[in-house]
N, C-alpha and C. Protein backbone atom coordinates (compact mmCIF):
# COMPACT_ATOMS: atom_id res chain seq x y z
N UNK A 1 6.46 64.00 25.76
CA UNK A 1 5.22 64.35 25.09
C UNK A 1 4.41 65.24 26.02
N UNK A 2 3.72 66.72 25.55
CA UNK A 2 2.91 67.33 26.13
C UNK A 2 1.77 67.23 25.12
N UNK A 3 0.71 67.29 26.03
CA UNK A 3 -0.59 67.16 25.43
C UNK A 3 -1.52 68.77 26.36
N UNK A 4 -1.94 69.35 25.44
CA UNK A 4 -2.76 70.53 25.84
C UNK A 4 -4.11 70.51 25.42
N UNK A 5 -5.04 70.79 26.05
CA UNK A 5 -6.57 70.63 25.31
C UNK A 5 -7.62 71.35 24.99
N UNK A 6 -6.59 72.14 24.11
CA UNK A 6 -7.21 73.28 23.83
C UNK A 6 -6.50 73.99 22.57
N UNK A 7 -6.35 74.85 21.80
CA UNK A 7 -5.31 75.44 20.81
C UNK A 7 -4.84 76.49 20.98
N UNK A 8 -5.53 77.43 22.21
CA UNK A 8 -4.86 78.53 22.71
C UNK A 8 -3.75 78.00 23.19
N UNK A 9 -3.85 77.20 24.43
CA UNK A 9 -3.14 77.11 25.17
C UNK A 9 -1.74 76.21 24.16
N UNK A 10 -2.05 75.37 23.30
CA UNK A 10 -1.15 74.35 22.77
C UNK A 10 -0.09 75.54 22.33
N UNK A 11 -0.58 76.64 21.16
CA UNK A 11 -0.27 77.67 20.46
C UNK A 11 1.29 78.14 21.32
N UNK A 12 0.13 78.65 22.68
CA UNK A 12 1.40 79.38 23.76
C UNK A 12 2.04 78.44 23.98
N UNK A 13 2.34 77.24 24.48
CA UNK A 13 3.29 76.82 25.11
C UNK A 13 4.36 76.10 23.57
N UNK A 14 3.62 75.65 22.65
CA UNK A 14 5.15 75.81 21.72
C UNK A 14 6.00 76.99 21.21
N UNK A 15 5.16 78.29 21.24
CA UNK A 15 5.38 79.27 21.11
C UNK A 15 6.82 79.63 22.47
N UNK A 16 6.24 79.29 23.40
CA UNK A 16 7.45 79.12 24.18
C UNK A 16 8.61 78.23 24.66
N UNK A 17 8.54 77.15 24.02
CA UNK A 17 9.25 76.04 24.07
C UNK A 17 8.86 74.77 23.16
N UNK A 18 9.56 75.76 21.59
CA UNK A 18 9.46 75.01 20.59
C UNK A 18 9.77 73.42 20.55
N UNK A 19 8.66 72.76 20.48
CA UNK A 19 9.28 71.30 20.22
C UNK A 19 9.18 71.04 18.71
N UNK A 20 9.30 69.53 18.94
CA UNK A 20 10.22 68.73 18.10
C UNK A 20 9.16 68.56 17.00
N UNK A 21 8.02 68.29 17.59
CA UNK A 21 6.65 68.04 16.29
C UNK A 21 5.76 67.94 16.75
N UNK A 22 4.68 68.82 16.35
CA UNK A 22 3.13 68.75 15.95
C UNK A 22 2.35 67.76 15.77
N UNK A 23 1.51 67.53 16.80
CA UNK A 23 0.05 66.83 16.28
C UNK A 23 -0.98 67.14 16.60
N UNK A 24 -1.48 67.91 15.78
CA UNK A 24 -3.14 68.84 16.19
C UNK A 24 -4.18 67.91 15.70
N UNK A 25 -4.92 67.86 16.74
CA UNK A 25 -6.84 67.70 16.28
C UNK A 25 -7.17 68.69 15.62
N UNK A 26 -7.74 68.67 14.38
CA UNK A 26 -8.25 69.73 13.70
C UNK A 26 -9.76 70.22 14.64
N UNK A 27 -10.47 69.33 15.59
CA UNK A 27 -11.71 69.76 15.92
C UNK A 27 -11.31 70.23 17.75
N UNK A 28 -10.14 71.14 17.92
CA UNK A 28 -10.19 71.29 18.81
C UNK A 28 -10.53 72.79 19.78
N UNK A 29 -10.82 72.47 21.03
CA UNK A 29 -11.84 74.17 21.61
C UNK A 29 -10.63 75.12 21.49
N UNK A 30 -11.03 76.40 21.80
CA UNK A 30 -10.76 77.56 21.77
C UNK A 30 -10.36 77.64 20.07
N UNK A 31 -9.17 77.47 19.71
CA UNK A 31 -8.37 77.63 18.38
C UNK A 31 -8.91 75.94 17.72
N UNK A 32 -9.33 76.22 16.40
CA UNK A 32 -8.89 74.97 16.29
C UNK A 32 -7.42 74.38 15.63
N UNK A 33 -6.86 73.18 15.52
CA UNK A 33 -6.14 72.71 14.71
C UNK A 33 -5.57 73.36 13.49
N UNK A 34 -6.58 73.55 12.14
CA UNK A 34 -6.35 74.44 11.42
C UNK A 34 -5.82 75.71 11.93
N UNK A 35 -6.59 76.56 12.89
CA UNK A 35 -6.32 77.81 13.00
C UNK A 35 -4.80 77.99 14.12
N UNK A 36 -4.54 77.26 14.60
CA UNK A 36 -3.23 76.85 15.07
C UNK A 36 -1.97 76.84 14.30
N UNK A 37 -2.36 75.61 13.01
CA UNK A 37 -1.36 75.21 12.25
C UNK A 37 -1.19 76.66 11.69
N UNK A 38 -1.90 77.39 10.86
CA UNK A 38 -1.53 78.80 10.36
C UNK A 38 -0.93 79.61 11.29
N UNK A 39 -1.34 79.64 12.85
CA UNK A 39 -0.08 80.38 13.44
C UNK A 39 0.72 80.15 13.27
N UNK A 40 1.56 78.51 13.84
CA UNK A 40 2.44 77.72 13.60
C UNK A 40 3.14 78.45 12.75
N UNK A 41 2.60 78.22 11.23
CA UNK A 41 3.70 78.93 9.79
C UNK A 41 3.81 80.10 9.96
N UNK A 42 2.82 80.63 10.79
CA UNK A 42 3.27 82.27 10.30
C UNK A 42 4.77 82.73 11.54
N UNK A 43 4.97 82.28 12.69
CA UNK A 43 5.73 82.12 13.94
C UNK A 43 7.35 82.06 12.95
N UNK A 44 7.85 82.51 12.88
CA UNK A 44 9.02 82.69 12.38
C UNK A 44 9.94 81.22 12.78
N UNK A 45 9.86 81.28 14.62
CA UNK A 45 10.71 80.50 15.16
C UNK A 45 10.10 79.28 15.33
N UNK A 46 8.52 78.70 14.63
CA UNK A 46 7.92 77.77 14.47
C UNK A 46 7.82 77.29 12.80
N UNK A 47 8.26 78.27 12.09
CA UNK A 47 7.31 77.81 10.67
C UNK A 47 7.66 76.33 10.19
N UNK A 48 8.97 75.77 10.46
CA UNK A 48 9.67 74.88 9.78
C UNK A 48 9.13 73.60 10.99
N UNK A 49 8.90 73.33 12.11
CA UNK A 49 7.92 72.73 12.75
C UNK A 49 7.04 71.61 12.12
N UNK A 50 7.89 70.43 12.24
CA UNK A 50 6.73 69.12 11.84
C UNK A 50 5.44 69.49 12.37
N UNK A 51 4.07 69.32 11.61
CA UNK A 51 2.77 69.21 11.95
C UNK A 51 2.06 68.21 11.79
N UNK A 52 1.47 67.28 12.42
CA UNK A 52 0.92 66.38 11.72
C UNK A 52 -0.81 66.39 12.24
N UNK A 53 -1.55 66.54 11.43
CA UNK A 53 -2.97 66.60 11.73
C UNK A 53 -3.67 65.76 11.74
N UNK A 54 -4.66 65.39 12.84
CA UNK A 54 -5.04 64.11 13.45
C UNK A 54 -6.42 64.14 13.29
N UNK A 55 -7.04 63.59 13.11
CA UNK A 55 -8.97 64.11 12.46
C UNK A 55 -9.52 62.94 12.22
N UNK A 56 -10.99 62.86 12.35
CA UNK A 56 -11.90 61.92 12.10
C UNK A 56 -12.77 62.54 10.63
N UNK A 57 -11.98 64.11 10.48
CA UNK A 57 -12.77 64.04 9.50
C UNK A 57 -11.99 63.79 7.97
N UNK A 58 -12.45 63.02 7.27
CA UNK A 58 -11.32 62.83 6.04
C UNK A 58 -11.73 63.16 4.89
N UNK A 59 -12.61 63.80 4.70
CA UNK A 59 -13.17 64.49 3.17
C UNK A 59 -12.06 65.45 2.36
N UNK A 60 -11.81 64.95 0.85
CA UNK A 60 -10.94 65.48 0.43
C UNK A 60 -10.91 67.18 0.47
N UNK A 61 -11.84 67.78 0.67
CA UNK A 61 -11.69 69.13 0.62
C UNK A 61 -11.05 69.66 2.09
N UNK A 62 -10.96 68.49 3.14
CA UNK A 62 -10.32 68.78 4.73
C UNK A 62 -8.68 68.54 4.59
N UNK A 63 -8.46 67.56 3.82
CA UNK A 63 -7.08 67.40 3.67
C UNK A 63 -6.34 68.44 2.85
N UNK A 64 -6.86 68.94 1.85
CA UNK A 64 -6.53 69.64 0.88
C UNK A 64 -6.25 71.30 1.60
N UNK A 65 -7.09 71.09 2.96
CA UNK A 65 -7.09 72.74 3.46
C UNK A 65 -5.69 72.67 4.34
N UNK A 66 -6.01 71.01 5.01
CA UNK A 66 -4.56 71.14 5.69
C UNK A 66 -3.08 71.32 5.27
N UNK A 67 -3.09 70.64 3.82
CA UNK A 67 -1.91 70.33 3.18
C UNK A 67 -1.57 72.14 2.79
N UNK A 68 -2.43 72.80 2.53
CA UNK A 68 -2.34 74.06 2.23
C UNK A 68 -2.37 75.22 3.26
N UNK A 69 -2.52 74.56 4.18
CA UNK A 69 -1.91 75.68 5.51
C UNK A 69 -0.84 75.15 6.03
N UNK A 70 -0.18 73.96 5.39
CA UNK A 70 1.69 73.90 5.62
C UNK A 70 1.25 72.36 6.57
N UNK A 71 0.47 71.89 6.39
CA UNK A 71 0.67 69.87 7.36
C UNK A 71 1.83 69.50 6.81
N UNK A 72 2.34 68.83 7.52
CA UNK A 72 3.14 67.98 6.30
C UNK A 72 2.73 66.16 6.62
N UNK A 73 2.00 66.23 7.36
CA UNK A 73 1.05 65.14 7.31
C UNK A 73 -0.31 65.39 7.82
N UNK A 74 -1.21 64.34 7.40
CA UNK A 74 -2.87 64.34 7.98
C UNK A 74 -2.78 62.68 7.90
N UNK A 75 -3.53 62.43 9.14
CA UNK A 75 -3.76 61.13 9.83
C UNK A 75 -5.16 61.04 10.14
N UNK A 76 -5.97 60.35 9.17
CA UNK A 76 -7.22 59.98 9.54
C UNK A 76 -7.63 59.01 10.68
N UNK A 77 -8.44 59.00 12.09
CA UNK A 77 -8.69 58.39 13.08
C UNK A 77 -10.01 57.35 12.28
N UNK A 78 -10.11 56.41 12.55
CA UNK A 78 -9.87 55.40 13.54
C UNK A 78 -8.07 55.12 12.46
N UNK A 79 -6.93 55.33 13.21
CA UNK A 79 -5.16 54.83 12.61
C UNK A 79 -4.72 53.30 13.42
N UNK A 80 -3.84 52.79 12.58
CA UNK A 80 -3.05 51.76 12.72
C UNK A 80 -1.88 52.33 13.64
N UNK A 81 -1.59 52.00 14.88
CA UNK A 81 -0.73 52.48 15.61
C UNK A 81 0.80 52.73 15.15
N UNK A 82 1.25 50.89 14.31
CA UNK A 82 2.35 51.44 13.76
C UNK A 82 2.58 52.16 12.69
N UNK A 83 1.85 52.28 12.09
CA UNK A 83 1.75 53.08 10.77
C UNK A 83 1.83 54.97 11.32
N UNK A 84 1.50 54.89 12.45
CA UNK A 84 1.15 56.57 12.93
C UNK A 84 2.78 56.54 13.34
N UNK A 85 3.06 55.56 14.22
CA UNK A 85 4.37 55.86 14.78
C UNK A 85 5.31 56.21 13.45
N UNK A 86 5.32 55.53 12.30
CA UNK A 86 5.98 55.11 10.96
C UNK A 86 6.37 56.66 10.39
N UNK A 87 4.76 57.42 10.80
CA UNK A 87 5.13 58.66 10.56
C UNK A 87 5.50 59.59 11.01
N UNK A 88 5.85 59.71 12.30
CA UNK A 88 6.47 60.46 13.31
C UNK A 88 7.78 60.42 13.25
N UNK A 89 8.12 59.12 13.05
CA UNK A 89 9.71 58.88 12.47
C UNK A 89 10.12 59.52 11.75
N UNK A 90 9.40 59.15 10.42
CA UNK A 90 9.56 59.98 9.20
C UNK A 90 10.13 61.27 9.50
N UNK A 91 8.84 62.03 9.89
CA UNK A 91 9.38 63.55 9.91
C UNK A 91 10.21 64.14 11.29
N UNK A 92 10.21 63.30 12.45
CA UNK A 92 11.20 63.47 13.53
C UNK A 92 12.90 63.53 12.37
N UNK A 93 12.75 62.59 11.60
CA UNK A 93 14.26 61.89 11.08
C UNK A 93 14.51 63.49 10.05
N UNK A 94 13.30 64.34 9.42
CA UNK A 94 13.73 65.51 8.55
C UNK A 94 14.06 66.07 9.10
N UNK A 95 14.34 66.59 10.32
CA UNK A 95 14.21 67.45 11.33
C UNK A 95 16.00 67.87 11.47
């Protein structure tokens, strides 16, 4: 697991050493989350890239933006640990 804290920097380094799956804070500095995940899809050698978006904010019009810039999950904070892991599986196992 790498953790970056920031979305520039997250951006570049999967950009250079595509991993396995995504989990963006949508409220994060430089880039946020959102504006990440749309690189993400647009990245040829990223588009297909589990994402899973991690947020405190859960208003249906936030999920609806994520699901539509390619999430293939959103995880509202305060999460149930196994239930988060439950979903990492999930989409580790599509992969």
């Amino acid at each position: 697991m790498v953790h970056h804290a920031d979305g520039t920097s997250a951006l570049a380094a999967a950009r250079r050493n595509a991993p396995s799956l995504a989990v963006l804070d949508v409220n994060m500095p430089g880039m946020t989350g959102l504006e990440v995940l749309r690189e993400i899809r647009a990245t040829p050698t990223l588009a297909r890239l589990p994402v899973v978006m991690f947020t405190t904010m859960g208003s249906e019009k936030d999920i609806v933006r994520g699901f539509d810039l390619g999430a293939d999950d959103y995880v509202i904070k305060p999460l149930q640990p196994a239930e988060f892991l439950a979903r990492i599986r999930r989409l580790l196992r599509r992969r």
